[in-house]
Protein backbone atom coordinates (compact mmCIF):
# COMPACT_ATOMS: atom_id res chain seq x y z
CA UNK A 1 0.00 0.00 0.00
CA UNK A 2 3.04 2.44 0.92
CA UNK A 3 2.33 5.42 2.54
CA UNK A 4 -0.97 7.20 2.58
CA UNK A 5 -2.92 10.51 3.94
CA UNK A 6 -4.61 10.04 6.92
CA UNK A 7 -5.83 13.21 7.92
CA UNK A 8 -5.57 16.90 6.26
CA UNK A 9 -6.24 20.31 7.93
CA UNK A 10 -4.92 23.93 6.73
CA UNK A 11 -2.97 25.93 8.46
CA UNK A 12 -0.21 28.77 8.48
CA UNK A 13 3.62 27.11 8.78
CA UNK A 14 5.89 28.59 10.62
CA UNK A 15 9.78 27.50 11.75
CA UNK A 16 11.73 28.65 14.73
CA UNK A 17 14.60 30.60 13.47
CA UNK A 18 17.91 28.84 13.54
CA UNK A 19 20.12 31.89 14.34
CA UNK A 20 18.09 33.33 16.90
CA UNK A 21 16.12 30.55 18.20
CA UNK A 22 13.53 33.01 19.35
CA UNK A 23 11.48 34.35 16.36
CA UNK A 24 9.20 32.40 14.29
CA UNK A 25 9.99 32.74 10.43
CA UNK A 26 7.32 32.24 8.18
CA UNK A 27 7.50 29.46 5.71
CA UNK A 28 4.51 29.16 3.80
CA UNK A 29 2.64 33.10 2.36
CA UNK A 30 -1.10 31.57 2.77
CA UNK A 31 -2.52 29.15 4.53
CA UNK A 32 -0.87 25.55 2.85
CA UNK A 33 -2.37 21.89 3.36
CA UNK A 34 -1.07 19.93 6.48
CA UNK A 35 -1.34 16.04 6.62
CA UNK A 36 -0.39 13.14 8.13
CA UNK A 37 1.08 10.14 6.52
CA UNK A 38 0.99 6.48 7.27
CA UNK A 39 3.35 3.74 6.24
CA UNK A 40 2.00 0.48 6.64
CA UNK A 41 5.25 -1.35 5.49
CA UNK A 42 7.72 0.55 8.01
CA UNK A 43 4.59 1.20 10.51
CA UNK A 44 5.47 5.14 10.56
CA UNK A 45 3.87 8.15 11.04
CA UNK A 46 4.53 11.66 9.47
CA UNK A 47 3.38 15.15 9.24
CA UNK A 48 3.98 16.81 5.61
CA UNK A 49 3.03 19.95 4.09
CA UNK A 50 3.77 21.25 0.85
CA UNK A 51 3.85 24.79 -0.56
CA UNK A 52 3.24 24.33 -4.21
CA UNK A 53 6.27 21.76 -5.02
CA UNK A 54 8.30 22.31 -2.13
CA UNK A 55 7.92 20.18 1.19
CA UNK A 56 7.86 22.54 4.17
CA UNK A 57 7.51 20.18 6.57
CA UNK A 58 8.52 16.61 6.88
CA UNK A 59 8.44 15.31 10.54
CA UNK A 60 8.34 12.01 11.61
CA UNK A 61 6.21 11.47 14.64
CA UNK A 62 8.34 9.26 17.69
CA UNK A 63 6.61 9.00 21.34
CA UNK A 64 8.94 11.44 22.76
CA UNK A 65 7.95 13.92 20.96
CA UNK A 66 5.20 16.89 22.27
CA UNK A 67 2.48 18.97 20.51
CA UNK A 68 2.38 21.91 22.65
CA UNK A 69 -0.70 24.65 22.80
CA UNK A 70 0.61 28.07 22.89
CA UNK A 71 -2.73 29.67 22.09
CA UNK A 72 -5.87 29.60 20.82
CA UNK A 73 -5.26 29.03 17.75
CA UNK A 74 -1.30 28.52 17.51
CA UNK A 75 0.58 25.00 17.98
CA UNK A 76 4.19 23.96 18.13
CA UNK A 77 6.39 20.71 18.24
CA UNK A 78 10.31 19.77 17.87
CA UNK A 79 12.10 17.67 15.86
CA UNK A 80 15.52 16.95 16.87
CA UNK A 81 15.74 14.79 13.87
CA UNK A 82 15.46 18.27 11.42
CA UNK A 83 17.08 20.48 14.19
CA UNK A 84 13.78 22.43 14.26
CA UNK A 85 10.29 23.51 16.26
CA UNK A 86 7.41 23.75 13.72
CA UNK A 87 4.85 26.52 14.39
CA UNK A 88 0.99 25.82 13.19
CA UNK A 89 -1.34 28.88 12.83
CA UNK A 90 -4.99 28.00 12.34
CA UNK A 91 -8.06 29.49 11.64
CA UNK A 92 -9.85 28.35 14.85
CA UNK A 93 -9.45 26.74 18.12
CA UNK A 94 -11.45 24.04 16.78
CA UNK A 95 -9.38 23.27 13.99
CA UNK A 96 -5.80 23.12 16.42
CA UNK A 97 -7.78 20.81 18.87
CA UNK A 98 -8.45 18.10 16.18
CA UNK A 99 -4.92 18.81 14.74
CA UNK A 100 -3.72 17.94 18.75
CA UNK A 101 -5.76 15.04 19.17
CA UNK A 102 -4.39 13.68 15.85
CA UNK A 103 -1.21 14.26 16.99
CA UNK A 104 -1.27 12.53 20.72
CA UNK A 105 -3.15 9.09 18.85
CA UNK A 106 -0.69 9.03 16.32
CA UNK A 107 2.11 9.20 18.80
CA UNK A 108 0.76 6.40 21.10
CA UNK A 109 0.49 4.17 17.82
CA UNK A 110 4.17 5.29 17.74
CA UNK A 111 5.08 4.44 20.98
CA UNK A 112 3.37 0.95 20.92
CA UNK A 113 5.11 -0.04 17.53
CA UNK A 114 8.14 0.53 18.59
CA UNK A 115 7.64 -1.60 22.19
CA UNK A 116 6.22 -4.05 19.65
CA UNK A 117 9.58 -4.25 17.90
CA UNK A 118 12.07 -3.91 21.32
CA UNK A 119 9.68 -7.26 22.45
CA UNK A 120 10.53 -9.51 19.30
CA UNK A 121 14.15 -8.03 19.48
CA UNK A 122 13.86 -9.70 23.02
CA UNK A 123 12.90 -12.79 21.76
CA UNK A 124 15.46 -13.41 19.42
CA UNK A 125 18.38 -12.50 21.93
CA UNK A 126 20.30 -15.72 22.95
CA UNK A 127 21.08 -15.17 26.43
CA UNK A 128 25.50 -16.16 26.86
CA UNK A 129 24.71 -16.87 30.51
CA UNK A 130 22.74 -19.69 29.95
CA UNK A 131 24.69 -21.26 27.05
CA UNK A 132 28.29 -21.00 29.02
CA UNK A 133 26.27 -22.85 31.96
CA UNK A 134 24.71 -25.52 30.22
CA UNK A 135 27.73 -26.43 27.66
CA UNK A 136 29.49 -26.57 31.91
CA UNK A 137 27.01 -29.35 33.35
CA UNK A 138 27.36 -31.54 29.24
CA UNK A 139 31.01 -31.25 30.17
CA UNK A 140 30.79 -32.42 33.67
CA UNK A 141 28.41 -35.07 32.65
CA UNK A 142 30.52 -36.35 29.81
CA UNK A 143 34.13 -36.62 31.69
CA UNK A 144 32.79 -37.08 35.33
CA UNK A 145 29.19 -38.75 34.86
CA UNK A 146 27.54 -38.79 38.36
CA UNK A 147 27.41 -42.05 40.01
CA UNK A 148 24.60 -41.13 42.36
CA UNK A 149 20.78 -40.97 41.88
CA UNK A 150 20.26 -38.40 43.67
CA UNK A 151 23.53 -36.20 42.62
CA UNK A 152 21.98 -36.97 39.15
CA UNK A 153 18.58 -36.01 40.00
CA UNK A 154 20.07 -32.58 41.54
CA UNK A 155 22.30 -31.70 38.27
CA UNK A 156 19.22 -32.20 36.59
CA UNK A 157 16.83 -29.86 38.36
CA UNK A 158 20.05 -27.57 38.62
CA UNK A 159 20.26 -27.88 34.55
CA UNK A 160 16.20 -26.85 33.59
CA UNK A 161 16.26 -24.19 36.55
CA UNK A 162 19.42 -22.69 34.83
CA UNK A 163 17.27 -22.73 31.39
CA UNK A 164 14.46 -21.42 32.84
CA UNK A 165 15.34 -18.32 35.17
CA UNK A 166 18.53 -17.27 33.34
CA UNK A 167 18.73 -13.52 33.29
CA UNK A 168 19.10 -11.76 30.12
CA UNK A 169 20.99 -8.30 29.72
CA UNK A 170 19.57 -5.29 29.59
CA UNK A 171 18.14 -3.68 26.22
CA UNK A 172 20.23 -0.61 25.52
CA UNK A 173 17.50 2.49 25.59
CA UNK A 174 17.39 4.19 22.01
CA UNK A 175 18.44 7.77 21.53
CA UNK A 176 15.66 9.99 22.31
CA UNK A 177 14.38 11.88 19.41
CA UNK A 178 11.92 14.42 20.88
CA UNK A 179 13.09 17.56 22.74
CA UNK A 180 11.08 19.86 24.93
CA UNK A 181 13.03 23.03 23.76
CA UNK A 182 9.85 24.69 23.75
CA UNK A 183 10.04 28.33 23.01
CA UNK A 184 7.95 31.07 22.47
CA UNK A 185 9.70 33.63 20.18
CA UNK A 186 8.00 36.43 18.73
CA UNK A 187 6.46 36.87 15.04
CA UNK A 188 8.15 38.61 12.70
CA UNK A 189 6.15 41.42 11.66
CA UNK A 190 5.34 40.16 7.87
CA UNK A 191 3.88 37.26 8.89
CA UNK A 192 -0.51 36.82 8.68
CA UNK A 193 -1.49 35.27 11.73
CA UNK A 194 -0.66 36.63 15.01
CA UNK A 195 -0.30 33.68 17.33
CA UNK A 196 0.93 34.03 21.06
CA UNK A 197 3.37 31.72 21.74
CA UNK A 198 4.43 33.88 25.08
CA UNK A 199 1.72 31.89 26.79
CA UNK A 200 3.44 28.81 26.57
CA UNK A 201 5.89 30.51 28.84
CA UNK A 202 5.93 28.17 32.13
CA UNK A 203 7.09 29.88 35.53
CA UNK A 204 11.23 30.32 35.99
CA UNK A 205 10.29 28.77 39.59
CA UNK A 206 7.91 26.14 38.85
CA UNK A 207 10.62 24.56 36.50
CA UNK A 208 13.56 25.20 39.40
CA UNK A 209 11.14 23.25 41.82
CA UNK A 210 10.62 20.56 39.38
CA UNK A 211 14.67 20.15 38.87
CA UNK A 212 15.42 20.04 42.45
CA UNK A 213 12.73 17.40 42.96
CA UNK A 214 14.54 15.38 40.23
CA UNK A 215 17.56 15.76 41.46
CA UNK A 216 17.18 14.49 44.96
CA UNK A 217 15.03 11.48 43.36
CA UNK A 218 18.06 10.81 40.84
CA UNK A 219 20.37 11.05 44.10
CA UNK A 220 17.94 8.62 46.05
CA UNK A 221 18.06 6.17 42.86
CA UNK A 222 22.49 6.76 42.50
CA UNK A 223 22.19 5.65 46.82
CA UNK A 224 20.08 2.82 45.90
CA UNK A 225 22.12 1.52 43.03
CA UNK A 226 25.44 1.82 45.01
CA UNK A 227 24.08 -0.47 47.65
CA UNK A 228 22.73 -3.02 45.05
CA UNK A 229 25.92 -3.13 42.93
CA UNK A 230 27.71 -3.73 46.19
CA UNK A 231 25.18 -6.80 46.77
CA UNK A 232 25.25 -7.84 43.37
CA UNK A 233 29.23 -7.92 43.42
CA UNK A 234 29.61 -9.78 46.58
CA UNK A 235 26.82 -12.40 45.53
CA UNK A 236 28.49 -13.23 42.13
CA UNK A 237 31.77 -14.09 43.91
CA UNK A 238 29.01 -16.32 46.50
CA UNK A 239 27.95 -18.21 43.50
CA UNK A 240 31.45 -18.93 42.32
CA UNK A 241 32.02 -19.89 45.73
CA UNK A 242 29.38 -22.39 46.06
CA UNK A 243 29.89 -23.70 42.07
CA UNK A 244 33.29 -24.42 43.08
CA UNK A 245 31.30 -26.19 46.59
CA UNK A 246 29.40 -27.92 44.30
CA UNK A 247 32.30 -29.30 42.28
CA UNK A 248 34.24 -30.69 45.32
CA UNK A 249 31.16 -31.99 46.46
CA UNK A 250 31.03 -33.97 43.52
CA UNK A 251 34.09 -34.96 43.51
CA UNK A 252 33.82 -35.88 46.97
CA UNK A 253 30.85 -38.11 46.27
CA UNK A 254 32.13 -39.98 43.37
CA UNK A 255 35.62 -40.97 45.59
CA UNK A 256 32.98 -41.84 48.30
CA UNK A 257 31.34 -44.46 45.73
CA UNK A 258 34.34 -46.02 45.23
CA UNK A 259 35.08 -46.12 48.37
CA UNK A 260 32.09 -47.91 49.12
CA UNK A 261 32.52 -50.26 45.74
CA UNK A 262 36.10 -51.34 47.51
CA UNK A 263 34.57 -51.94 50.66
CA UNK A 264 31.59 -54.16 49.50
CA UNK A 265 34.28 -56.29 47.61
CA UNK A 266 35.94 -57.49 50.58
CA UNK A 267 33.43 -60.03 51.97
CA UNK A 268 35.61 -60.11 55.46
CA UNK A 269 34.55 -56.64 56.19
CA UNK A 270 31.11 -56.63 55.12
CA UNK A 271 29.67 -55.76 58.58
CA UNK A 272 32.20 -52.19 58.61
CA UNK A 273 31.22 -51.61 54.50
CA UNK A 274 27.65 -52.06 55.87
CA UNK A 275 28.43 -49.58 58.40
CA UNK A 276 30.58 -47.07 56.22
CA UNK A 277 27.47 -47.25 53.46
CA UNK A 278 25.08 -45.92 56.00
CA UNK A 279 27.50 -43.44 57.01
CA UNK A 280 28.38 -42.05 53.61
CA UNK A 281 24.15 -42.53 52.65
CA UNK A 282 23.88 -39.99 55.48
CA UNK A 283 27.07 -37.67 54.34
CA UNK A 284 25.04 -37.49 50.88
CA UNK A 285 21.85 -36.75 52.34
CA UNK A 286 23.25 -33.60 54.64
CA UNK A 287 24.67 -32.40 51.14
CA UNK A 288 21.91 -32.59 49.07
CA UNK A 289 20.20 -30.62 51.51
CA UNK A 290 23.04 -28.32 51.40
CA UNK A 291 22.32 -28.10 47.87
CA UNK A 292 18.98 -27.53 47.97
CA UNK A 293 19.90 -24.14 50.41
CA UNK A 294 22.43 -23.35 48.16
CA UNK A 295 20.03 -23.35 45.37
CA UNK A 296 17.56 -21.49 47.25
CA UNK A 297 20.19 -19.13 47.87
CA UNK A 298 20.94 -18.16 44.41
CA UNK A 299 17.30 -18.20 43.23
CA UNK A 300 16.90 -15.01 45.57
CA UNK A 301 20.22 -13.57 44.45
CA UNK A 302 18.37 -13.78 40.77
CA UNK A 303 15.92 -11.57 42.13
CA UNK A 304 17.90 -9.21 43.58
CA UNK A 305 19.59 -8.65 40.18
CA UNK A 306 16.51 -8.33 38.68
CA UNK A 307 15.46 -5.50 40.81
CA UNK A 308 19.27 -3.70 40.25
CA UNK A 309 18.55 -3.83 36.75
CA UNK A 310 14.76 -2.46 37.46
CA UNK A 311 16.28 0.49 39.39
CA UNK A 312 19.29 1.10 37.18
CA UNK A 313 16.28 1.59 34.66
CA UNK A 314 14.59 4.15 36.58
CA UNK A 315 17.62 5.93 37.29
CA UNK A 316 18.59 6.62 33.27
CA UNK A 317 14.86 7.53 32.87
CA UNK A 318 14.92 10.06 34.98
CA UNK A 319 18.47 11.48 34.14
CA UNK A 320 17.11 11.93 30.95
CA UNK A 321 13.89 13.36 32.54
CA UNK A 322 16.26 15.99 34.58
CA UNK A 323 18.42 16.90 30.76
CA UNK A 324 15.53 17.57 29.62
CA UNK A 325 14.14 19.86 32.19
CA UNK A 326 17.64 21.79 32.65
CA UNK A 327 17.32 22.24 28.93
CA UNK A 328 13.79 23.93 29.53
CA UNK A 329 14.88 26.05 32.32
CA UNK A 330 17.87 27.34 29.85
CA UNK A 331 15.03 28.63 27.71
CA UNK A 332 13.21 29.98 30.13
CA UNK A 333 15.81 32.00 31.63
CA UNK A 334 16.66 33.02 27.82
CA UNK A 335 12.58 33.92 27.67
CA UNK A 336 13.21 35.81 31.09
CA UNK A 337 16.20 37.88 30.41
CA UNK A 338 14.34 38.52 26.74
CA UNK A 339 10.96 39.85 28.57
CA UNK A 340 13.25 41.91 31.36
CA UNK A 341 15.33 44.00 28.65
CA UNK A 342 12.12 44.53 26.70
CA UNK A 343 10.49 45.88 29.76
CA UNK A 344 13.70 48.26 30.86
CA UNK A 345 13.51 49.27 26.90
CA UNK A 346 9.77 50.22 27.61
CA UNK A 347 10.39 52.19 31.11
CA UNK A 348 13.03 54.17 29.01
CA UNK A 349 10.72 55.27 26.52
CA UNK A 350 7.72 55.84 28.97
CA UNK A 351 10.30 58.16 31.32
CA UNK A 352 11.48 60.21 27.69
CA UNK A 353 8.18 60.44 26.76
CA UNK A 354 6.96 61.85 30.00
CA UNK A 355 10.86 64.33 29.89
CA UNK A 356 8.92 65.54 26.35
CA UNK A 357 5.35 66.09 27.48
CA UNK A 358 6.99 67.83 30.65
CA UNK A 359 8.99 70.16 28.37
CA UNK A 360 5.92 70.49 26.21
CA UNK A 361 4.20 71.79 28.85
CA UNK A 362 6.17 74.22 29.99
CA UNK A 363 6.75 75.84 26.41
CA UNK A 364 2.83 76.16 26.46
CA UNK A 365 2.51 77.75 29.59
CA UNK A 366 5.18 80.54 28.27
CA UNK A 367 3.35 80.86 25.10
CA UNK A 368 0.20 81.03 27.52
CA UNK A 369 1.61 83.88 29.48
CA UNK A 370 2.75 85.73 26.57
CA UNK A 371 -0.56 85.85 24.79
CA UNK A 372 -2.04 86.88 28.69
CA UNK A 373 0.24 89.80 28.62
CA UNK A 374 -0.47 90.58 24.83
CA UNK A 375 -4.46 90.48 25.75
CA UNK A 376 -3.52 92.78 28.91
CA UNK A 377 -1.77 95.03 26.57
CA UNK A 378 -4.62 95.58 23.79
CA UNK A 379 -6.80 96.31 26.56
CA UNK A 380 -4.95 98.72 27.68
CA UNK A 381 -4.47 100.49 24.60
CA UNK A 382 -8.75 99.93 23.72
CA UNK A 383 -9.31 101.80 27.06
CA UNK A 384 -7.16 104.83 25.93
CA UNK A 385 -8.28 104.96 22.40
């Protein structure tokens, strides 16, 4: 099928402009067609608009990515993929509301395509831990084949369990695509619409609260992941520990067996090969329960690993959470510094206005007194005439 139009709306097109990064520049003279594309075969969405032969805007939609409402009737987004924030002017509120919707549904189709491809990338992994663990035990089983049932029946159990909870590594998060650099420059002056993109101005200390909160959350989550990476450390060189156990326990058990296969072929000591049997019966019993601890043991070390790798999650998340807010509060104090010299521009003209109206006024008061004495004057001269 390829790709096909999905929905179409009109609008003014605007870009942020790349030397400033604080006035919009217009990009389309009239109001151009604006519509969004999708590719079955790749499972994509886009937004593309075209201004006679020329494409003004070709954005592909990713779930990071934000369609914000800076007024009524004006709309922005970024693409870090074209180094750009598109601007959307529309006629009415009603048209940037559908255009918004559109926008957030397309994005969660997005966002579930692309979990849809991370979980069959999952499923194909081969995980090395399991492989280098079960080519151990063929090894062992080949060159020193357990002589014991229940030795046999513990290798076995050990085998499946190792096939069955063996932990896979972590999927390396892709780059994030979407940016919050959400600004709110001004028009330039030749442009049709007159959107307000001020108003998507958030509050310089809103956004420093929201920082520190990350902060001491991504120092919580750095405390956490210490400890844990302690734990896991010291329970990786327990496992050795008790794999080389389990080896010399082995070992042990085999030179036991022939122990006892010596003992039971010398008929004139059958009553202390008897005795040594029951003995050595007993000596494998304490170890397989030994085992079994052992094996409980390590289960619950899985677990804890699991939950390192849960939290070592969380703690990338929201480092990229707190990038992306020090990246906002950069534009905000930009916006800020913008909005104070504009004001300290405007106080200057007020006070030279007022220094000229002042002046003003005093020049007519002269001119007021001079035509007062002129009046006195031809009075004067009426009454003499």
């Amino acid at each position: 099928m390829g790709e096909q139009p999905i929905f179409s709306t009109r609008a003014h097109v605007f870009q942020i402009d790349p030397n400033t990064k604080k006035n919009w520049v217009p990009t389309s003279k009239h109001a151009v067609t604006v519509s969004y594309f999708y590719d079955s075969t790749r499972n994509v969405y886009r937004i593309i608009s075209l201004d006679g032969s020329k494409a003004i805007i070709n954005s592909t939609i990713t779930p990071n990515m934000t369609f914000t409402k800076t007024s009524q009737k004006f709309g922005q987004w970024a693409d870090s993929r074209a180094n750009t924030v598109y601007g959307l002017g529309f006629s009415s509120e009603h048209h940037l509301s559908k255009f918004a919707e559109k926008f957030q549904e397309f994005k969660e189709a997005a966002r579930l395509a692309k979990e849809k491809s991370q979980e069959k990338m999952e499923l194909t992994s081969t995980p090395s831990q399991l492989v280098s663990e079960n080519s151990l035990l063929q090894w062992h089983q080949q060159y020193h084949p357990p002589q014991h049932p229940c030795l046999i029946n513990f290798l076995t159990s050990f085998q499946k369990e190792s096939a069955g909870g063996d932990l896979q590594s972590p999927l390396t998060p892709e780059s994030i695509n979407g940016t919050d650099d959400e600004r709110t420059p001004d028009l330039t002056q030749n442009s049709e619409p007159r959107p307000e993109p001020t108003q998507n101005a958030l509050p310089f200390t809103h956004s420093s609260a929201i920082s520190k909160h990350w902060e001491a959350e991504l120092a919580t989550l750095k405390g956490n992941n210490a400890k844990l990476t302690a734990a896991l450390l010291e329970s990786t060189a327990n496992v050795k520990q008790w794999k080389q156990q389990l080896a010399a326990y082995q070992e042990e058990a085999e030179r036991l067996h022939k122990r006892v296969t010596e003992l039971e072929c010398v008929s004139s000591q059958a009553n202390a090969v008897h005795t040594h049997k029951t003995e050595l019966n007993q000596t494998i019993q304490e170890l397989e329960e030994t085992l079994k601890v052992k094996e409980e043991e390590i289960e619950r070390l899985k677990q804890e690993i699991d939950n390192a790798r849960e939290l070592q999650e969380q703690r990338d998340s929201l480092t990229q959470k707190l990038q992306e807010v020090e990246i906002r509060n950069k534009d905000l104090e930009g916006q800020l510094s913008d909005l104070e010299q504009r004001l300290e521009k405007s106080q200057n003209e007020q006070e030279a206005f007022r220094n000229n109206l002042k002046t003003l006024l005093e020049i007519l008061d002269g001119k007021i007194f001079e035509l007062t004495e002129l009046r006195d004057n031809l009075a004067k001269l009426l009454e003499r005439s």
